[in-house]
Structure formats: structure tokens, C-alpha cells
C-alpha atoms as a PDB file:
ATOM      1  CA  UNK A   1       0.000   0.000   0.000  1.00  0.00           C
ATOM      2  CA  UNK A   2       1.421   3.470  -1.466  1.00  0.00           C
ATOM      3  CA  UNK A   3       0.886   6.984   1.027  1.00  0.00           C
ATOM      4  CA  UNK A   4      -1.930   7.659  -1.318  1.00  0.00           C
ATOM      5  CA  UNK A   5      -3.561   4.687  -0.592  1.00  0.00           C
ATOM      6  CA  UNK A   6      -3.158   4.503   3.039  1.00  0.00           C
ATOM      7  CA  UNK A   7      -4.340   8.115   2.962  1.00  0.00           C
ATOM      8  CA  UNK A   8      -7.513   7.082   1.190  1.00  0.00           C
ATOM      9  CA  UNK A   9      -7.921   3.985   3.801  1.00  0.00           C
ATOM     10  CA  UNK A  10      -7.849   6.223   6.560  1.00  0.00           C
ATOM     11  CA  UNK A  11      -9.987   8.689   5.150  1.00  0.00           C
ATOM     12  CA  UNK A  12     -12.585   5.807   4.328  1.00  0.00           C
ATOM     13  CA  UNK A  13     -12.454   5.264   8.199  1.00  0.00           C
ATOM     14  CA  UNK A  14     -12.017   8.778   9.278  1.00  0.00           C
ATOM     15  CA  UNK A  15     -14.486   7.813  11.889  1.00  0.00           C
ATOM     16  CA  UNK A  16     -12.538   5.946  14.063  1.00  0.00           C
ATOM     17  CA  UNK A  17      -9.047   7.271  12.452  1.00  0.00           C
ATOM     18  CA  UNK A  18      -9.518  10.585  13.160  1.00  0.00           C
ATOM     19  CA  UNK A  19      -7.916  11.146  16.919  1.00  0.00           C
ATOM     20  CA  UNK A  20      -6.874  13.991  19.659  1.00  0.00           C
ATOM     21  CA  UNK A  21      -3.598  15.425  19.711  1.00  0.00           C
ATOM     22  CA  UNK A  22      -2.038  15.409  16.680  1.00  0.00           C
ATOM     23  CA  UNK A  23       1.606  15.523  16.552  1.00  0.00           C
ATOM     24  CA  UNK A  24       3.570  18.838  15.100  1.00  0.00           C
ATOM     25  CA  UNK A  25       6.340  18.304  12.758  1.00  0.00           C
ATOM     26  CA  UNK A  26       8.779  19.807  15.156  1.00  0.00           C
ATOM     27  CA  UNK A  27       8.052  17.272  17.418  1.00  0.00           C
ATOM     28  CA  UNK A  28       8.025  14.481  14.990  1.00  0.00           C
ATOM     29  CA  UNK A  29      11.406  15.802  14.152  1.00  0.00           C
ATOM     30  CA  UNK A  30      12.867  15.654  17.339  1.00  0.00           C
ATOM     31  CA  UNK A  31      11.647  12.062  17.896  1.00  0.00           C
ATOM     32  CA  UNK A  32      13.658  11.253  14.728  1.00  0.00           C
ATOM     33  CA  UNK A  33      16.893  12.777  15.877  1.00  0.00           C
ATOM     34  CA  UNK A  34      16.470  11.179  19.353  1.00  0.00           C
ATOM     35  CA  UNK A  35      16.270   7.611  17.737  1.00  0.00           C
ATOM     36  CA  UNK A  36      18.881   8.549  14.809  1.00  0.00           C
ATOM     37  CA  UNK A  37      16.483   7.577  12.009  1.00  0.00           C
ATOM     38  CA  UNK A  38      13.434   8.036  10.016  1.00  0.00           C
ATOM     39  CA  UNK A  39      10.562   7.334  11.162  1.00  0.00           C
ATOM     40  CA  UNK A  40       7.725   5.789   8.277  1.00  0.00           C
ATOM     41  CA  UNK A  41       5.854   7.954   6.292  1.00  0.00           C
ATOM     42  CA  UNK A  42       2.606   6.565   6.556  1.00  0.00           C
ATOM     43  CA  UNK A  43       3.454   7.100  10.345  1.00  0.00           C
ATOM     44  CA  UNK A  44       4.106  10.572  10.858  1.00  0.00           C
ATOM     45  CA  UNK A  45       1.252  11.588   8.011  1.00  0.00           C
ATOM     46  CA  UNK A  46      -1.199   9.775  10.272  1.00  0.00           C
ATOM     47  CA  UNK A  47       0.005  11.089  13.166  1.00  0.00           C
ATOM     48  CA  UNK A  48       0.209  14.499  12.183  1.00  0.00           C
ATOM     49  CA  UNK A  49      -2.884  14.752  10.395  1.00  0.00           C
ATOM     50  CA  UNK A  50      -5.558  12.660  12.698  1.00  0.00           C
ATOM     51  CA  UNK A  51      -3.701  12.179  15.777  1.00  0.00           C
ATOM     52  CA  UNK A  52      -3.967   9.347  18.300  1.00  0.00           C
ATOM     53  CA  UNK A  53      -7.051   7.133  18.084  1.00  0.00           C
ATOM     54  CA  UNK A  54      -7.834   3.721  19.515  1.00  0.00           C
ATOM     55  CA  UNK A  55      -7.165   2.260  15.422  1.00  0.00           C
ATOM     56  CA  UNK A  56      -3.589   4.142  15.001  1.00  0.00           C
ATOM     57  CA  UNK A  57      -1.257   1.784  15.850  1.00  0.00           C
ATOM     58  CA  UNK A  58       0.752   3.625  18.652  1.00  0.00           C
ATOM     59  CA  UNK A  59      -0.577   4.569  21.700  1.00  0.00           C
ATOM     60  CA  UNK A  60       1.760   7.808  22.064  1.00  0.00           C
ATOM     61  CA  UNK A  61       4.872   7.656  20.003  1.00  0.00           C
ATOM     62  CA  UNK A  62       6.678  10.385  22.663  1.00  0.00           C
ATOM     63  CA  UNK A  63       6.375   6.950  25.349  1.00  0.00           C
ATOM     64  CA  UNK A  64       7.334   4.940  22.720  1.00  0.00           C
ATOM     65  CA  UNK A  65      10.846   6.920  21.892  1.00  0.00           C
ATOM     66  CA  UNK A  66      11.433   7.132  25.650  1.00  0.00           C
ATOM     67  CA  UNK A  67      10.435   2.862  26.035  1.00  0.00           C
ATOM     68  CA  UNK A  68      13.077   2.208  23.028  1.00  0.00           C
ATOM     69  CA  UNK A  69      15.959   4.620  24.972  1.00  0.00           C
ATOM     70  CA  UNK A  70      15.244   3.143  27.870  1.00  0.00           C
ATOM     71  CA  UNK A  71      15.650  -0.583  26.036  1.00  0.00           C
ATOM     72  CA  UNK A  72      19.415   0.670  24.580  1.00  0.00           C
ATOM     73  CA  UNK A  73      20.118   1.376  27.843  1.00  0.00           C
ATOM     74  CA  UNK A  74      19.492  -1.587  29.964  1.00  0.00           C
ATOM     75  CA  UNK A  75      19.814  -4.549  27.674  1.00  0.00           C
ATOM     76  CA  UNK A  76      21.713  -3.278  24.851  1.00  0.00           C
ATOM     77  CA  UNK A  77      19.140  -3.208  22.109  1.00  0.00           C
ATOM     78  CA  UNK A  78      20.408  -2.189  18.505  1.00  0.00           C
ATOM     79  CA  UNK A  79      19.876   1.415  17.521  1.00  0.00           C
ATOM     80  CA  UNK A  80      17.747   0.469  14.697  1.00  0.00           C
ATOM     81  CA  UNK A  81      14.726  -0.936  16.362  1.00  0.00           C
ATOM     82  CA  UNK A  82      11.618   1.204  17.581  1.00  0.00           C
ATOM     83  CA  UNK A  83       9.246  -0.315  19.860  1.00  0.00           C
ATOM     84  CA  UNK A  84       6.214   1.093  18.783  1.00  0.00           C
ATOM     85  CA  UNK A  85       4.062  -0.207  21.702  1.00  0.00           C
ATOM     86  CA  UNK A  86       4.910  -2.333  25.039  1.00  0.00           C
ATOM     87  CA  UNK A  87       1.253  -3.646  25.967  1.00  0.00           C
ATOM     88  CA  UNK A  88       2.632  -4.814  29.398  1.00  0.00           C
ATOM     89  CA  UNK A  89       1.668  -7.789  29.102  1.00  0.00           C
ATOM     90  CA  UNK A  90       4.516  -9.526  27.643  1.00  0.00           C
ATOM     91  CA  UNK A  91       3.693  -8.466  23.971  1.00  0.00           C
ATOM     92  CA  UNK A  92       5.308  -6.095  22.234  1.00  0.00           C
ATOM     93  CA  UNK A  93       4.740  -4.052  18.694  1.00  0.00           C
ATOM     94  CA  UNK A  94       8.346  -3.169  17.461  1.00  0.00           C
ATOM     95  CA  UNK A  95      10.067  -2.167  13.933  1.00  0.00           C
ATOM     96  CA  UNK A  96      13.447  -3.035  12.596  1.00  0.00           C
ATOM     97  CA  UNK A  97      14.569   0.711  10.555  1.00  0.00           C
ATOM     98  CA  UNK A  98      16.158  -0.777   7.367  1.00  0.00           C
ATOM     99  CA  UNK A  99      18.223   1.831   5.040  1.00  0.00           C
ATOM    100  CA  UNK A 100      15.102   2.246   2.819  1.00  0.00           C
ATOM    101  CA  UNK A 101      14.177   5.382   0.753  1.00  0.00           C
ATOM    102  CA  UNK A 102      10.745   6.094   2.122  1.00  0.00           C
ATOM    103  CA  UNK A 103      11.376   4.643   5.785  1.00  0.00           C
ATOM    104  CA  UNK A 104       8.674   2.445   5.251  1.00  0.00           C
ATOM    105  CA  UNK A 105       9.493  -0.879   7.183  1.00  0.00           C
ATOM    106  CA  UNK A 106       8.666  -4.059   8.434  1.00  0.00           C
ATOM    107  CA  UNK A 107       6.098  -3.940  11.877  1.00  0.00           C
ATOM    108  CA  UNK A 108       6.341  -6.829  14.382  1.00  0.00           C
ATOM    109  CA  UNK A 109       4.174  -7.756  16.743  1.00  0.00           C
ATOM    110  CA  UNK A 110       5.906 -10.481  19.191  1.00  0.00           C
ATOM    111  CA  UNK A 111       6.866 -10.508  22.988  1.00  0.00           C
ATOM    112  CA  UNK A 112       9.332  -8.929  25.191  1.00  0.00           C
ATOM    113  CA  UNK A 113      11.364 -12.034  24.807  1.00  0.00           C
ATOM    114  CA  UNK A 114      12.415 -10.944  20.867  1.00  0.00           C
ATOM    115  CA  UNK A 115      13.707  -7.716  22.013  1.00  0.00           C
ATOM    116  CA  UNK A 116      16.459  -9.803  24.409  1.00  0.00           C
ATOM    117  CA  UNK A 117      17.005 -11.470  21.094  1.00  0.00           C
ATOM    118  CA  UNK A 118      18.032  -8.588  18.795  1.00  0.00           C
ATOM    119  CA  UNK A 119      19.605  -7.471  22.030  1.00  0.00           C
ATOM    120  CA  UNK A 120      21.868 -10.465  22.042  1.00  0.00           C
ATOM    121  CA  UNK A 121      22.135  -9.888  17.823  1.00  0.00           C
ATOM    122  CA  UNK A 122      19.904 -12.755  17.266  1.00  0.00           C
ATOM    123  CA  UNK A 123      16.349 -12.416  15.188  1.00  0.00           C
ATOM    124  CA  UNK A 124      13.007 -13.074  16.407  1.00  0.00           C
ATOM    125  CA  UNK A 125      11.215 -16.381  15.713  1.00  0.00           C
ATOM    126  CA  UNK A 126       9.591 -16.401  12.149  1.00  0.00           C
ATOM    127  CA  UNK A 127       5.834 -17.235  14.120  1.00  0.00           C
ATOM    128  CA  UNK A 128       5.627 -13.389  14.906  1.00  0.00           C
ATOM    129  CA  UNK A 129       2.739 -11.817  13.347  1.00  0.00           C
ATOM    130  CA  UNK A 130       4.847  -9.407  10.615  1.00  0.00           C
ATOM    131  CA  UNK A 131       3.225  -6.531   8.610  1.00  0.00           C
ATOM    132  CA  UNK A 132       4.970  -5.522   5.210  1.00  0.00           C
ATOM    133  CA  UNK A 133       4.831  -1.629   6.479  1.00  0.00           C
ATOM    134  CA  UNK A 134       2.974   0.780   9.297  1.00  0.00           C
ATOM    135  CA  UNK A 135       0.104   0.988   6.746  1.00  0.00           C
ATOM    136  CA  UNK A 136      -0.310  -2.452   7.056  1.00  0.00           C
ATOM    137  CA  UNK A 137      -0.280  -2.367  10.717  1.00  0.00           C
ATOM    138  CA  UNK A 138      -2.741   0.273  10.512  1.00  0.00           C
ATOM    139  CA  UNK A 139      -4.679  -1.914   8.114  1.00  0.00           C
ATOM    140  CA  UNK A 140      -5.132  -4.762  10.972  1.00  0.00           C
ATOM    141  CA  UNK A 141      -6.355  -2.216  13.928  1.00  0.00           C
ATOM    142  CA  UNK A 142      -9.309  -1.305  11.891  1.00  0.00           C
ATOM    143  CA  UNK A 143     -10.101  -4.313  10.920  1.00  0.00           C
ATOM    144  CA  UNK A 144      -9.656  -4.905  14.991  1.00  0.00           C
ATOM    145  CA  UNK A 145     -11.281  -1.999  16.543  1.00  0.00           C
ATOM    146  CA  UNK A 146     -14.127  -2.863  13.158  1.00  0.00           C
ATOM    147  CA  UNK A 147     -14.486  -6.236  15.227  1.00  0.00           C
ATOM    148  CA  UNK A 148     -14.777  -5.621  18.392  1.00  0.00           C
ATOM    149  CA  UNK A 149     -16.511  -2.429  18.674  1.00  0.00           C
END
């Protein structure tokens, strides 16, 4: 799914896309230089435009940075990973920032135990649930919040 398309998704479900707060583009800036890369597109367009809603993936993406600084400081984890959310409950949403054009990248939604692993340089088991992108990810919370409104 292209930014046009996602855009078009979430307008189709502006009515439980469309959140409080949305972030400013300083701020999404400073988030970037704190973790030393992009963050996706799709992300900070949906962000930025509709805010935070129960359907947008991230439950505050300021936590989030401060959660993944945290991580690199107590067990080491690599400098390219964002965890997007920590449920605390065990599971964990997290992305792996690969050197791609549009910072677009791969969403995983495991358990605290994979973060140890890419901690220890190791990857996570292939039985994670894996979206191709954050518009993906996005994709399966509406079709979540959809189901169990």
C-alpha cells in the first residue's frame, strides 16, 4: 500500500481514524533525531494529520521513543529498532529501521522475549505476526477496533 492509498484507507475510516492530539512536525522531528532515524511515512502523516485514536497503531509515540531509549540502555538493544508499543503484558509491537528510501518498514508484533534477542544480535522467531509496512499495521487495527466495537 502506497501513502496515497493509506491516505484514502484512513480517510474511508475517518471515523474511528480521526484522533486527539495530533503531533507537530517539530516534534516528529525531534523524535527522529532522538532515535537517529526516520521514522515511516505513513506514520508521521497519520500522526500528524488525525492524531492518536484507539485504530492508530501507537498509543503515544513520545512513550514509545522514551520505552526504546530506555531498552538501549538496559539490555543493549540495537539502535535500529523502535518499539512502537509495550502492551505490558509480555507483547510487544516493534520495527526493525532498514536503510530504505521512504522509511517504510517491516512492523512486528511479538513478545518482550524478541527484544532480548536482537539485544543479544539474534532475530526473532519467524511465528511473529509481521506486517509488510505501518500501513499495514494500521490496516489490521481497523479491521480490529471494526471487530470488536
Amino acid at each position: 500500500m502506497n501513502l496515497n492509498e493509506f491516505q484514502a484507507f484512513v480517510q474511508n475510516n475517518a471515523d474511528i481514524m480521526h484522533g486527539v492530539h495530533p503531533e507537530s512536525p517539530d516534534d516528529l522531528a525531534n523524535y527522529e533525531a532522538r532515535l537517529g532515524f526516520a521514522l515511516p511515512v505513513s506514520l508521521k502523516w497519520l500522526l500528524s494529520t488525525h492524531g492518536y485514536s484507539t485504530a492508530c497503531g501507537i498509543d503515544n509515540l513520545e512513550n514509545s521513543i522514551d520505552t526504546t531509549e530506555a531498552c538501549r540502555k538496559s539490555i543493549h538493544l540495537p539502535d535500529n529498532v523502535l518499539i512502537i508499543n509495550d502492551w505490558n503484558d509480555g507483547g510487544v509491537v516493534y520495527a526493525i529501521h532498514r536503510q530504505q528510501a521512504d522509511a517504510e518498514y517491516e512492523i512486528i508484533w511479538g513478545d518482550a522475549t524478541d527484544l532480548y534477542l536482537l539485544a543479544e544480535g539474534k532475530s526473532a522467531s519467524a511465528d511473529k505476526e509481521r506486517f509488510p509496512n505501518f500501513a499495514a499495521w494500521i490496516v489490521d487495527r481497523v479491521e480490529f477496533e471494526r471487530e470488536n466495537a
